[in-house]
N, C-alpha and C. Protein backbone atom coordinates (compact mmCIF):
# COMPACT_ATOMS: atom_id res chain seq x y z
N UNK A 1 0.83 -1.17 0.00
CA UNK A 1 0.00 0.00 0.00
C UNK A 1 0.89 1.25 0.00
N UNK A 2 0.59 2.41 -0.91
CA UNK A 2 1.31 3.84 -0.91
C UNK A 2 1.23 4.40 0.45
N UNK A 3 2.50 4.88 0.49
CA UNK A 3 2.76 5.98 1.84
C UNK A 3 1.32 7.03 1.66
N UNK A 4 0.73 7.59 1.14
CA UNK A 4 -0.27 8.24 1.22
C UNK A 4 -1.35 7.86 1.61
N UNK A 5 -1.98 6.96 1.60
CA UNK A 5 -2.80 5.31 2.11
C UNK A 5 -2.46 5.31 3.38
N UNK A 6 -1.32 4.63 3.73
CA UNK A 6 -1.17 4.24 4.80
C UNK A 6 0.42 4.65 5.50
N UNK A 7 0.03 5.83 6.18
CA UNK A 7 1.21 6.48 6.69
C UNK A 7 1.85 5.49 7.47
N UNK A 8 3.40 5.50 7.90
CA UNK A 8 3.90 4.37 8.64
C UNK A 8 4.03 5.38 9.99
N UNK A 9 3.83 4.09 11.06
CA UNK A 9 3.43 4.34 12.27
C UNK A 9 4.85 4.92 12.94
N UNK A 10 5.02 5.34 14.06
CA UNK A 10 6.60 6.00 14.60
C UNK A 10 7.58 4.81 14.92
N UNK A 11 8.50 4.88 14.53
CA UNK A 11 9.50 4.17 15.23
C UNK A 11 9.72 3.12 13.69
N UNK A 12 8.92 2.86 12.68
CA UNK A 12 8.51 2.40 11.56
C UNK A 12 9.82 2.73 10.57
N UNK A 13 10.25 1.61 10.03
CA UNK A 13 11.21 1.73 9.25
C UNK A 13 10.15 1.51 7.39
N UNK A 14 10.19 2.42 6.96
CA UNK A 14 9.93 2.16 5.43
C UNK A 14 10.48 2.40 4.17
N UNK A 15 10.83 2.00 3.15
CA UNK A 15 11.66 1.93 2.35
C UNK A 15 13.06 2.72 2.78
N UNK A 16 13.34 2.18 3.66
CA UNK A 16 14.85 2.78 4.17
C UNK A 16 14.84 4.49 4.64
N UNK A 17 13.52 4.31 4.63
CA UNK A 17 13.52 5.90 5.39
C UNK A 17 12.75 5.54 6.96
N UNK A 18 12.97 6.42 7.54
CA UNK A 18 12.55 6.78 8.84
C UNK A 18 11.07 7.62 9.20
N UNK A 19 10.41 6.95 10.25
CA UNK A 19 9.12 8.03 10.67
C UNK A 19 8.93 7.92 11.84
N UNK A 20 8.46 9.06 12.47
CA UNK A 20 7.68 9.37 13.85
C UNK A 20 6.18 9.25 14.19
N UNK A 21 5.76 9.29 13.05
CA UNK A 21 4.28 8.85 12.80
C UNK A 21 3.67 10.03 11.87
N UNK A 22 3.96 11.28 11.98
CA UNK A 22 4.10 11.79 11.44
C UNK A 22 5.12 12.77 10.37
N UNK A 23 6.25 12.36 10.47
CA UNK A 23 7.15 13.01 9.69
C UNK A 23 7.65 11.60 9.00
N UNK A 24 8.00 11.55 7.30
CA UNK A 24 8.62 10.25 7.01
C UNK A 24 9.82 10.83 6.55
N UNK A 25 11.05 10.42 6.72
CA UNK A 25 12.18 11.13 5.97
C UNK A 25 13.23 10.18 5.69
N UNK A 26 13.29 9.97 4.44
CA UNK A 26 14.26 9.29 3.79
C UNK A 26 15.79 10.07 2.97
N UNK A 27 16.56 9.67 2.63
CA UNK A 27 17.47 10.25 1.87
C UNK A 27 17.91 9.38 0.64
N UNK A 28 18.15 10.31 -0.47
CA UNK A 28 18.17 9.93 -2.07
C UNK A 28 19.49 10.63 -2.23
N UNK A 29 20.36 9.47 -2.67
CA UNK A 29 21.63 9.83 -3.47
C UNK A 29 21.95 9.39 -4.75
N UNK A 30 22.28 9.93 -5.93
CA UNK A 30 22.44 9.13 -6.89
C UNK A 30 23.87 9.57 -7.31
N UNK A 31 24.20 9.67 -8.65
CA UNK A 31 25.44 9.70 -9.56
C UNK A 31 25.59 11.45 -9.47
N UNK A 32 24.71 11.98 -9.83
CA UNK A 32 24.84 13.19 -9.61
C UNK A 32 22.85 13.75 -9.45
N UNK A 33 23.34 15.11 -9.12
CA UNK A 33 21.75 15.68 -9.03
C UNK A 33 20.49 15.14 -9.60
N UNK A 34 20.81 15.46 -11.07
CA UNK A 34 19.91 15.16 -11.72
C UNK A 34 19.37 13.60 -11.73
N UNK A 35 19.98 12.81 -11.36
CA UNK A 35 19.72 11.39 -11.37
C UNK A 35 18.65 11.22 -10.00
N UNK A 36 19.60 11.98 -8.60
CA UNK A 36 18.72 11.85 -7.51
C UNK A 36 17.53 12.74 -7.42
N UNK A 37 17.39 13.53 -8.25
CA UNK A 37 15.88 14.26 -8.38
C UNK A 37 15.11 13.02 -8.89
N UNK A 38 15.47 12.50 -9.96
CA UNK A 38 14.86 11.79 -10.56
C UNK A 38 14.08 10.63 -9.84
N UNK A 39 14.83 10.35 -9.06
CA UNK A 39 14.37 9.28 -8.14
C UNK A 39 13.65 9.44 -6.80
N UNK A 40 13.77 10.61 -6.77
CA UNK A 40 12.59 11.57 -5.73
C UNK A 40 11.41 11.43 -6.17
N UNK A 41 11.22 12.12 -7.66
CA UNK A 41 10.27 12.41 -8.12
C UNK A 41 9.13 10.74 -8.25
N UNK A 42 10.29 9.96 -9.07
CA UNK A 42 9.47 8.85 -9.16
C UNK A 42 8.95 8.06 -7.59
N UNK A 43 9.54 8.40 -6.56
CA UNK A 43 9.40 7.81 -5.49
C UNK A 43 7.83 8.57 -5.13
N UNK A 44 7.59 9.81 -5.32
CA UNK A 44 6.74 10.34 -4.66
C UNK A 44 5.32 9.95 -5.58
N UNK A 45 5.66 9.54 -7.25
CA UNK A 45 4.76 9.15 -7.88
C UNK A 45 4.05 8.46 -7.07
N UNK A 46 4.99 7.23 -7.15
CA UNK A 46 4.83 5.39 -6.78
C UNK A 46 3.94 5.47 -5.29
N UNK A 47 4.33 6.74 -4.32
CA UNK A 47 3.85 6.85 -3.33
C UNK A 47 2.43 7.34 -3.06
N UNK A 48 1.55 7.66 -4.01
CA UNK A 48 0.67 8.46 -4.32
C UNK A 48 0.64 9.98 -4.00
N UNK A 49 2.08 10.34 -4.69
CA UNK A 49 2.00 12.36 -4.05
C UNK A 49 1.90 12.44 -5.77
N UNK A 50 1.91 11.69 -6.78
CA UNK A 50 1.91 12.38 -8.21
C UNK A 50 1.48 14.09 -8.44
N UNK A 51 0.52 14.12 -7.83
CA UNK A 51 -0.04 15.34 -8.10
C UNK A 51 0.43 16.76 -7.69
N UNK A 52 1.36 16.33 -6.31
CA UNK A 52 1.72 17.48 -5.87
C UNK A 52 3.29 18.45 -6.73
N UNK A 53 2.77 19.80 -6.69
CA UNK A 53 3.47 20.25 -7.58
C UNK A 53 4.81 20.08 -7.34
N UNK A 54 5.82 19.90 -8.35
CA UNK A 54 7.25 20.54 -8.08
C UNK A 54 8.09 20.61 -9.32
N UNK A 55 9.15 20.94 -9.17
CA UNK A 55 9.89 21.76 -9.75
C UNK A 55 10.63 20.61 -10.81
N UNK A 56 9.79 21.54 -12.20
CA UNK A 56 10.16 20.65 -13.56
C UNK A 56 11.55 19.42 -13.74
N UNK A 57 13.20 19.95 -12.73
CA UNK A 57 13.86 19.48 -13.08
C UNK A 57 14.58 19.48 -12.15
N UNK A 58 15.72 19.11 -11.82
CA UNK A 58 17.22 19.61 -11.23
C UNK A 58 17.29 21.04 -11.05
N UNK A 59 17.75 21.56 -12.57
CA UNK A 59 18.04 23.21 -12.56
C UNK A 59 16.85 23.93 -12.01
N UNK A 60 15.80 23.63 -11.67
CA UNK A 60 15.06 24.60 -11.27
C UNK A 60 14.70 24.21 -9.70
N UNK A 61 14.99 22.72 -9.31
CA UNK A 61 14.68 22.23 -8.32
C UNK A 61 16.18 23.22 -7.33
N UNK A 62 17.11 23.09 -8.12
CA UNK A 62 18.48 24.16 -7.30
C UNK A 62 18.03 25.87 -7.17
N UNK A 63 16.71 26.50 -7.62
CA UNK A 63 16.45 28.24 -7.26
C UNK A 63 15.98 27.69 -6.20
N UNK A 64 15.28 26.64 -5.34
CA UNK A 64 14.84 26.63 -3.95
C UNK A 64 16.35 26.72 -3.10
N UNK A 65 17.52 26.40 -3.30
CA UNK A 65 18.39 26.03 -2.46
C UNK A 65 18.67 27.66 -1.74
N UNK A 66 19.06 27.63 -0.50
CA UNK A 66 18.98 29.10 0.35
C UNK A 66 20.38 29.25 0.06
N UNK A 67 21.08 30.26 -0.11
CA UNK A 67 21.99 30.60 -0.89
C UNK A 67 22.72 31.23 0.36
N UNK A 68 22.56 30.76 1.41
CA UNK A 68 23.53 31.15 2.71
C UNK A 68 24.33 29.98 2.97
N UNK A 69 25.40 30.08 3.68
CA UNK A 69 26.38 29.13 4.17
C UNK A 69 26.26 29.24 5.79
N UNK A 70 25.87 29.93 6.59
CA UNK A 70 25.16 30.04 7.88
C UNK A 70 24.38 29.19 8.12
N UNK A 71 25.01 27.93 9.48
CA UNK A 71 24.04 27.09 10.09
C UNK A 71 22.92 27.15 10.91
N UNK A 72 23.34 28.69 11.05
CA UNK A 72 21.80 28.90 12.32
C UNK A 72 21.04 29.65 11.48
N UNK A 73 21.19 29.77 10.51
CA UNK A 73 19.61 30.52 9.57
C UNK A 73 19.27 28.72 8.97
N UNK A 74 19.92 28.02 8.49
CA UNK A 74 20.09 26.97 7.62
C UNK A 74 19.11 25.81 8.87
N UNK A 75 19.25 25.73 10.35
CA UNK A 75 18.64 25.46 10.82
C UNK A 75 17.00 25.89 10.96
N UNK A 76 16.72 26.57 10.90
CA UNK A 76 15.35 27.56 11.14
C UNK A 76 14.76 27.74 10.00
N UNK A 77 15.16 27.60 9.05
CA UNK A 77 14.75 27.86 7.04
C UNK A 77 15.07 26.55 6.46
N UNK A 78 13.82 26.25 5.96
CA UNK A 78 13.80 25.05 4.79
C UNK A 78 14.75 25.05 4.02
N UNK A 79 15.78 24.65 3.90
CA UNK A 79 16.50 24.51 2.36
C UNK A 79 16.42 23.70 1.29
N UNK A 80 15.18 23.93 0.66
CA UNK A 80 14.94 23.28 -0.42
C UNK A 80 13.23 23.71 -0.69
N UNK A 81 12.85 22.91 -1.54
CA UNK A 81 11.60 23.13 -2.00
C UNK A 81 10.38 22.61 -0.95
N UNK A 82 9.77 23.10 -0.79
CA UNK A 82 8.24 22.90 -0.08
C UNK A 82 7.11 23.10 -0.37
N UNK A 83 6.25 22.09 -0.42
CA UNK A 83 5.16 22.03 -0.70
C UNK A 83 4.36 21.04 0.09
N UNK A 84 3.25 21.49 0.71
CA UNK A 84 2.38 21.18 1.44
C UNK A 84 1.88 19.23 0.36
N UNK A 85 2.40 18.11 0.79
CA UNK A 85 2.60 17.35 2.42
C UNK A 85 4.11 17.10 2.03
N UNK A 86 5.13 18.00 1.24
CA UNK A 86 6.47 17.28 1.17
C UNK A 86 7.29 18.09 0.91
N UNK A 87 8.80 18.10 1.32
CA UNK A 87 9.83 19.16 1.57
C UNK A 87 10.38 18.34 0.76
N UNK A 88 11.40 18.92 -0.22
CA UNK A 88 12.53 18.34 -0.74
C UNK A 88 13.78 19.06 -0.53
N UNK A 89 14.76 18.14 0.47
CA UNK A 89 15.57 19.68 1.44
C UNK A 89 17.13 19.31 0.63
N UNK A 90 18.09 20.37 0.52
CA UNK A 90 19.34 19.99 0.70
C UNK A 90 20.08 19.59 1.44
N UNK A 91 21.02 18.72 1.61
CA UNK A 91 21.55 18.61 3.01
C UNK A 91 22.73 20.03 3.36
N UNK A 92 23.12 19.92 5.38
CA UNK A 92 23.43 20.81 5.20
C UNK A 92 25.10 20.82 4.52
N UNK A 93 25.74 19.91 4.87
CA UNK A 93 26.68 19.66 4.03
C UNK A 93 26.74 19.96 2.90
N UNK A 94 27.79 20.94 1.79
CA UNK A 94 27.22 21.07 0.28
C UNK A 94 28.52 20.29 -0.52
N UNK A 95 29.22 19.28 0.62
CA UNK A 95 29.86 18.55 -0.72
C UNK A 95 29.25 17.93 -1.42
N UNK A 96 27.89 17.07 -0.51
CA UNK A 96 26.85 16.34 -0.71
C UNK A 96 26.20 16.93 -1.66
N UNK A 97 26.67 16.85 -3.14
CA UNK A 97 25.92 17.75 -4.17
C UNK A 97 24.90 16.66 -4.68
N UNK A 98 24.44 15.60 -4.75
CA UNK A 98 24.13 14.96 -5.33
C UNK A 98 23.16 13.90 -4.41
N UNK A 99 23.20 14.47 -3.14
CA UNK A 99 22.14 14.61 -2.20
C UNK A 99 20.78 15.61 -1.84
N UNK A 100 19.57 14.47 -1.89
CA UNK A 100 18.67 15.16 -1.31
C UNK A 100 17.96 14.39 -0.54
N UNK A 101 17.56 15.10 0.54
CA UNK A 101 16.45 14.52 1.96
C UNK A 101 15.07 14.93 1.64
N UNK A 102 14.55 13.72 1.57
CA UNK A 102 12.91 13.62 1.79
C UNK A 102 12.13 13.83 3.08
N UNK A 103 11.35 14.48 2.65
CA UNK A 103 10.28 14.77 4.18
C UNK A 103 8.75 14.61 3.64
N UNK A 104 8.41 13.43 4.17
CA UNK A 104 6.75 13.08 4.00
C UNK A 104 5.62 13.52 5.23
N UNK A 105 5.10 14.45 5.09
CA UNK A 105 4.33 14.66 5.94
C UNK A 105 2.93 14.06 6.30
N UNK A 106 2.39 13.47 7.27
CA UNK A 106 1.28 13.25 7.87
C UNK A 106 -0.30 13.59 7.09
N UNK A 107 -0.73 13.83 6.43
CA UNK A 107 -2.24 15.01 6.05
C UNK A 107 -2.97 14.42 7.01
N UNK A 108 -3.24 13.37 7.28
CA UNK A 108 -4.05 12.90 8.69
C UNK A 108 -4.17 13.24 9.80
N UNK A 109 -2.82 13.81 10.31
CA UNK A 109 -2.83 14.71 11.77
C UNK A 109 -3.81 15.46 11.92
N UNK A 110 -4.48 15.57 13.12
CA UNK A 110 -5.14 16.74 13.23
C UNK A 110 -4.98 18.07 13.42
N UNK A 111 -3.56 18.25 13.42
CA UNK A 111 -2.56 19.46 13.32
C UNK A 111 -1.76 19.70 12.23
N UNK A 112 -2.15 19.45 11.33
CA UNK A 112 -0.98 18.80 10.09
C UNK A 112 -0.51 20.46 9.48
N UNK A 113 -1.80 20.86 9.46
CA UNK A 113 -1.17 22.12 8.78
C UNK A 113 -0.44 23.42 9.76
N UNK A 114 -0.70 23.13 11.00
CA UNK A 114 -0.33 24.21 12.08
C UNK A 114 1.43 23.58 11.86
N UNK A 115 1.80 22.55 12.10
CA UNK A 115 3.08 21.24 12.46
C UNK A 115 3.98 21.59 11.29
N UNK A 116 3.51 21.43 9.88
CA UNK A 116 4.01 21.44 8.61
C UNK A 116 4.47 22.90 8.33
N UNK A 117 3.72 24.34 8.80
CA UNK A 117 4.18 25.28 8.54
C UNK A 117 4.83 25.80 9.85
N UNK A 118 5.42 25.13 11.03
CA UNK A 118 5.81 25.73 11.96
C UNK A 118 5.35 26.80 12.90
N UNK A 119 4.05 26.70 12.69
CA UNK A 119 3.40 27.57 13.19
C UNK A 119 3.76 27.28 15.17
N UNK A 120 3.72 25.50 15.84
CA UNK A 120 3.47 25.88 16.59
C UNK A 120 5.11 25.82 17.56
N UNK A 121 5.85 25.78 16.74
CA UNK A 121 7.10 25.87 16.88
C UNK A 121 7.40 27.35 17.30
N UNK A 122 6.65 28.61 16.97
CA UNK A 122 6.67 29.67 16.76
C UNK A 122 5.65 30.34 18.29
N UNK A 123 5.07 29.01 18.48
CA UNK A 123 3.57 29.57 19.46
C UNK A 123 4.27 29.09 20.77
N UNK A 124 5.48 28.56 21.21
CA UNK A 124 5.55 27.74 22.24
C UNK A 124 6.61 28.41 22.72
């Protein structure tokens, strides 16, 4: 059954990624960028996110990257693309060019959208 179906429960190991019950986060490395986009993208197909928008390619999937070298903004700011239920982040390391981290979010929570935009990270 697709990760969208049936979110994996916390502590849940799934396709070599990790979850809390609500956050799923895996990591994609390939030969270079463009290969590991590629395999993002098809992962999120296969997963039932097809629909959710993102960024035509590589080269355009790199205008999300935050263009600071500062770990404490780099902590606090997404680096990478986001879109409501999935982040596609850089790591913070940038030898790791040919790395990217997946983040599957929850839509089931009953907080999903307060959690996902940091809202209550901000309230506490």
């Amino acid at each position: 059954m697709a990760l969208r179906e049936a979110f994996p429960p916390a502590g849940s190991d799934y396709m070599g990624g990790e979850s809390d019950g609500y956050e799923y986060r895996t990591v994609f490395a390939g030969s270079n960028l463009e290969a590991t986009y590629e395999m993002v993208r098809q992962f999120l197909k296969e997963e039932g996110y097809g629909e959710v928008p993102l960024p035509r390619n590589a080269e355009e999937l790199k205008l999300f990257r935050l263009p600071t070298r500062n770990k404490q903004i780099l902590l606090f700011e997404d680096n990478g693309y986001v879109h409501n239920p999935i982040k596609i982040l850089f790591p913070l390391d940038r030898r790791k060019r040919a790395t990217l981290i997946l983040c599957v979010y929850n839509e089931n929570d009953p907080q999903h959208l307060l959690k996902f935009h940091r809202v209550l990270e901000r309230v506490s």
